[in-house]
C-alpha atoms as a PDB file:
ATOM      1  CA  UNK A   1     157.405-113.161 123.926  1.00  0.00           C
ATOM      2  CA  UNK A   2     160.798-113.015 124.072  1.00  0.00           C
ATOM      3  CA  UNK A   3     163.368-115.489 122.637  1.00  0.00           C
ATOM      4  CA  UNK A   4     164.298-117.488 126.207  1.00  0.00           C
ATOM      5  CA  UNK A   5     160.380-117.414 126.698  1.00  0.00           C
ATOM      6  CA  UNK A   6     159.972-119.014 122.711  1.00  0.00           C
ATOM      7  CA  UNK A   7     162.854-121.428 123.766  1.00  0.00           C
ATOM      8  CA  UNK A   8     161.197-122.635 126.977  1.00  0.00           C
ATOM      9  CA  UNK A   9     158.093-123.384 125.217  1.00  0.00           C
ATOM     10  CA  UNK A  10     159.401-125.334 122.653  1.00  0.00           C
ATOM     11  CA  UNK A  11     161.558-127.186 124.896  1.00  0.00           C
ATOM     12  CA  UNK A  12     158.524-128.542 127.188  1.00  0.00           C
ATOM     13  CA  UNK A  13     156.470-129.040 123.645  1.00  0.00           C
ATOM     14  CA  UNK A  14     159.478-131.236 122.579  1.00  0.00           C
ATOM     15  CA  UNK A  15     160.221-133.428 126.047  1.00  0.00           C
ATOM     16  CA  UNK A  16     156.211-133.702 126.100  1.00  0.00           C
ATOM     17  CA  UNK A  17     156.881-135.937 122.643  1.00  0.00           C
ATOM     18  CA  UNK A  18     159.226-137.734 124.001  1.00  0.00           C
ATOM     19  CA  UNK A  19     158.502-141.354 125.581  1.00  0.00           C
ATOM     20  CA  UNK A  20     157.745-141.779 129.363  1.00  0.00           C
ATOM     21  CA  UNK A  21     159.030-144.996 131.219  1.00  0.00           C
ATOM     22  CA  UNK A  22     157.118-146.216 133.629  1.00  0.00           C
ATOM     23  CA  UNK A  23     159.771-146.710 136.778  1.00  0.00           C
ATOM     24  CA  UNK A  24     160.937-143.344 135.909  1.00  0.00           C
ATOM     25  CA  UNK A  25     159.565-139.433 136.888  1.00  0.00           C
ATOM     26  CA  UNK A  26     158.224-138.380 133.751  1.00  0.00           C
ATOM     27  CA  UNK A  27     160.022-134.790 134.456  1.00  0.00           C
ATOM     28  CA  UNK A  28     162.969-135.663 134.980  1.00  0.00           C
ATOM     29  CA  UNK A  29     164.083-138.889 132.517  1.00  0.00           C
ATOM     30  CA  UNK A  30     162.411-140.066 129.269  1.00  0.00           C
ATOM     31  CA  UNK A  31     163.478-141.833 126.565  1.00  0.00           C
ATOM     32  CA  UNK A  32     164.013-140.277 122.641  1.00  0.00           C
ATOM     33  CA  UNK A  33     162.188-141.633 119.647  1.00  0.00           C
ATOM     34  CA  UNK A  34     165.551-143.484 118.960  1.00  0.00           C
ATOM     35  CA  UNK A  35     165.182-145.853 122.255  1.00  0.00           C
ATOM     36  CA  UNK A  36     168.104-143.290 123.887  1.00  0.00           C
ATOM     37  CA  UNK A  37     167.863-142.033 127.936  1.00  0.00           C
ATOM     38  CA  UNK A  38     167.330-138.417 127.937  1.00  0.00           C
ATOM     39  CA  UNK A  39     167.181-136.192 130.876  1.00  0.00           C
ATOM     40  CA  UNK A  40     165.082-133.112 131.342  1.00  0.00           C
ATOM     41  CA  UNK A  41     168.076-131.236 133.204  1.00  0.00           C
ATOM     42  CA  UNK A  42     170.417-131.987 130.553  1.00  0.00           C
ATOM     43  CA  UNK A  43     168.967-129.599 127.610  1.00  0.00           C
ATOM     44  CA  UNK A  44     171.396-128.575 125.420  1.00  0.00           C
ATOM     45  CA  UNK A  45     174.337-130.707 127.266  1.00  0.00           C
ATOM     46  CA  UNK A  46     176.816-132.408 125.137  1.00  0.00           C
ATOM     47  CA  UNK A  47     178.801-133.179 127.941  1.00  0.00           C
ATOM     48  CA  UNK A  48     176.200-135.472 129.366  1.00  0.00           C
ATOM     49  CA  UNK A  49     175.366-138.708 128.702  1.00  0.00           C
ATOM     50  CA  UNK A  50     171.674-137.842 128.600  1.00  0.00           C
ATOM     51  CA  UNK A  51     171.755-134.986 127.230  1.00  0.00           C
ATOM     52  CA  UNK A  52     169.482-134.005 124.512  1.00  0.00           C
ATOM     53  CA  UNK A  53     168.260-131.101 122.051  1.00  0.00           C
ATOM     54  CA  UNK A  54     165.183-130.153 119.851  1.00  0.00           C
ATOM     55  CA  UNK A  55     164.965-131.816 116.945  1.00  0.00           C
ATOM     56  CA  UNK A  56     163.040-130.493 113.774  1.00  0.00           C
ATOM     57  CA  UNK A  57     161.777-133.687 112.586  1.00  0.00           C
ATOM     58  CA  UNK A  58     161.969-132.175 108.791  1.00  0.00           C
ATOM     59  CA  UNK A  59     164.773-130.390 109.006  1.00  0.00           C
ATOM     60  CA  UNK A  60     164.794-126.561 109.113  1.00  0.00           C
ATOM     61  CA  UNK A  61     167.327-126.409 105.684  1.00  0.00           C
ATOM     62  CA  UNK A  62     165.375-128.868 103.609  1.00  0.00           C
ATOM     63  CA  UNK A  63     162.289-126.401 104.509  1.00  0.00           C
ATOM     64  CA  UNK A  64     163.939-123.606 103.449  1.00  0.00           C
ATOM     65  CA  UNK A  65     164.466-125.221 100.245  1.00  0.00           C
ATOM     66  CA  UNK A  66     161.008-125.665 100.267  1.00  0.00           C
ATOM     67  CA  UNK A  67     160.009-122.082 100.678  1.00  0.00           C
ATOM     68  CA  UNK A  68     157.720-123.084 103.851  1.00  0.00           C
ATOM     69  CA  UNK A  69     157.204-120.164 105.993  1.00  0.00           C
ATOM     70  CA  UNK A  70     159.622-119.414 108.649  1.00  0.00           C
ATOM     71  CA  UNK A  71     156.731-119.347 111.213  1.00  0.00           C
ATOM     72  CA  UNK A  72     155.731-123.244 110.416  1.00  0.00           C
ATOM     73  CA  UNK A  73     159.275-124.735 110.986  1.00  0.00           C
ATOM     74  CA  UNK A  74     158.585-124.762 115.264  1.00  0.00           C
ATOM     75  CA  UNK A  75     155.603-126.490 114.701  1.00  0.00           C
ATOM     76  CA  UNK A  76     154.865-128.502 117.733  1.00  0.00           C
ATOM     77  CA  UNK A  77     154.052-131.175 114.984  1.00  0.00           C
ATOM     78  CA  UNK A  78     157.697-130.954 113.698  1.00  0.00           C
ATOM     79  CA  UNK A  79     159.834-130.356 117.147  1.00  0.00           C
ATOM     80  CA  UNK A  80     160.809-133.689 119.332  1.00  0.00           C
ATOM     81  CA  UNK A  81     163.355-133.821 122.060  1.00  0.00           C
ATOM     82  CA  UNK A  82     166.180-136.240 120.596  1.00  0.00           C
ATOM     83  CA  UNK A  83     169.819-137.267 122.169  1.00  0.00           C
ATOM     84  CA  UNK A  84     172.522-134.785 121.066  1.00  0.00           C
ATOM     85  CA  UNK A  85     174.190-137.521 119.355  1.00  0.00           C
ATOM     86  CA  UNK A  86     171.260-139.171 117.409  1.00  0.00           C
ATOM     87  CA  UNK A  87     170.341-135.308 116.392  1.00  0.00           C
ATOM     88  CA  UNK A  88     173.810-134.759 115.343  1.00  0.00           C
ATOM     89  CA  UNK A  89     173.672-138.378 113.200  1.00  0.00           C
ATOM     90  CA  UNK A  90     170.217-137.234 112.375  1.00  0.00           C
ATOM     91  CA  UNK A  91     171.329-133.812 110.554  1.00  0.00           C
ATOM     92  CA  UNK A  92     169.645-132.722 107.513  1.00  0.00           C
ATOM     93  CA  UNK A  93     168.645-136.346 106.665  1.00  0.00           C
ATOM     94  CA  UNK A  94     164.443-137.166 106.340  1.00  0.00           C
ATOM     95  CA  UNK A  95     162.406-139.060 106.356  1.00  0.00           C
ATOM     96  CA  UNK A  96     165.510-141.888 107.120  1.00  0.00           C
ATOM     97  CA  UNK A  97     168.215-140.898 109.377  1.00  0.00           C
ATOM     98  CA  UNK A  98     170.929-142.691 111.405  1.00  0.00           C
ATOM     99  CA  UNK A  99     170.887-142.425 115.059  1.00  0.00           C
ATOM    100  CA  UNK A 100     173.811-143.536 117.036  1.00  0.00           C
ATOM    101  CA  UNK A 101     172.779-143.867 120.682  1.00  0.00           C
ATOM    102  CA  UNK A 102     170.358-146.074 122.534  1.00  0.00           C
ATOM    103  CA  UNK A 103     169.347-147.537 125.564  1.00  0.00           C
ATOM    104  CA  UNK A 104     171.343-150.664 127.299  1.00  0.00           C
ATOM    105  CA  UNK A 105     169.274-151.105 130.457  1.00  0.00           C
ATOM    106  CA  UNK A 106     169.437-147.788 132.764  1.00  0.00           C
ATOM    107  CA  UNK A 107     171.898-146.264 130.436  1.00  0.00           C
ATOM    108  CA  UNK A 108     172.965-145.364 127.092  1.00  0.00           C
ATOM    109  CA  UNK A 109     175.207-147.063 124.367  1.00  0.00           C
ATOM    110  CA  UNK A 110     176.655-145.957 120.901  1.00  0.00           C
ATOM    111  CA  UNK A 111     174.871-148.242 118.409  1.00  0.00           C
ATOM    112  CA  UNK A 112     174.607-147.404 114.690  1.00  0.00           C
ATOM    113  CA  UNK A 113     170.918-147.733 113.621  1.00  0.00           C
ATOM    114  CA  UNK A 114     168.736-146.312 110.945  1.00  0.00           C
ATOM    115  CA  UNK A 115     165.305-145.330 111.291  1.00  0.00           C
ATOM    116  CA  UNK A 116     162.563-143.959 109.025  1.00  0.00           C
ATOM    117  CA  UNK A 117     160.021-141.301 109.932  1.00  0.00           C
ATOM    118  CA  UNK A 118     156.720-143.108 110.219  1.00  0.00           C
ATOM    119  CA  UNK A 119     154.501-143.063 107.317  1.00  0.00           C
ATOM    120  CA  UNK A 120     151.235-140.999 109.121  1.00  0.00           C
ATOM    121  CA  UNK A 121     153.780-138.253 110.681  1.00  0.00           C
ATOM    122  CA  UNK A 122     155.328-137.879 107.089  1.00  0.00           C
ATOM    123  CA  UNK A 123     151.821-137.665 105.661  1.00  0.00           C
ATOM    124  CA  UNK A 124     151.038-134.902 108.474  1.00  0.00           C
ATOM    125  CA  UNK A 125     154.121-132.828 107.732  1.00  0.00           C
ATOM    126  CA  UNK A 126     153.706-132.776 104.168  1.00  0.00           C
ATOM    127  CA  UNK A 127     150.589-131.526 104.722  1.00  0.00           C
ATOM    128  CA  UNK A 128     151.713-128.911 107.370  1.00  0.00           C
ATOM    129  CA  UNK A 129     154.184-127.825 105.296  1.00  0.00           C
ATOM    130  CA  UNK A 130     152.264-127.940 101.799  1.00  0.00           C
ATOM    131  CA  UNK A 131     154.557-130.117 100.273  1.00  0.00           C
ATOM    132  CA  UNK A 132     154.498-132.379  97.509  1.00  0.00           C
ATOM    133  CA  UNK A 133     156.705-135.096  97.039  1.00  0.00           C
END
């Protein structure tokens, strides 16, 4: 497989996590975990206002520090399609992060809010991952 293939993949795994609105075509527009408009077109955009980027819900550096396997950290379990901006906020922080943008209606707005990783999707990546915390 090679890496655009790998890419691909992971990018419909992650917009497949992300939340459908109902007046909207579930291909083109969703909505991140953070409330933010996202558009499917707009991968890896940060010049648009919906644009977004895979997140790795436990960040890739704190599982390095881990010593989890390289080959775990694209778990579908671990990858989510998140605003540029709330995954830029979001950085290396888990399980509570700031995100930044959100929705206001049919578009987005910079708002500072913080969020925590649900309890059962911590549980799961722990055990995923073979941690203990």
């Amino acid at each position: 497989m090679t890496i655009n293939m790998f890419l691909n993949e992971l990018k419909d795994i992650a917009w497949q996590s992300a939340q459908i609105v109902e007046e909207y075509n579930p291909a083109r527009i969703r909505k991140d975990a953070c409330g933010a408009w996202i558009a499917y077109a707009d991968f890896n955009n940060r010049n648009s206002l919906f644009g977004w980027e895979l997140d790795h819900i436990y960040p890739v550096s704190r599982l390095k520090l881990q010593n989890v396997p390289e080959e775990l950290w694209d778990n579908p379990l671990n990858i989510r399609a998140f605003h540029w901006q709330n995954n830029q906020s979001k950085g290396n922080s888990y399980p509570m992060y700031t995100a930044v943008v959100s929705d206001e209606g049919a578009t987005n707005m910079k708002c500072e809010a913080v969020y925590l990783v649900n309890e059962a999707l911590q549980y799961s990546l722990r055990k995923l991952f073979k941690i203990t915390e």
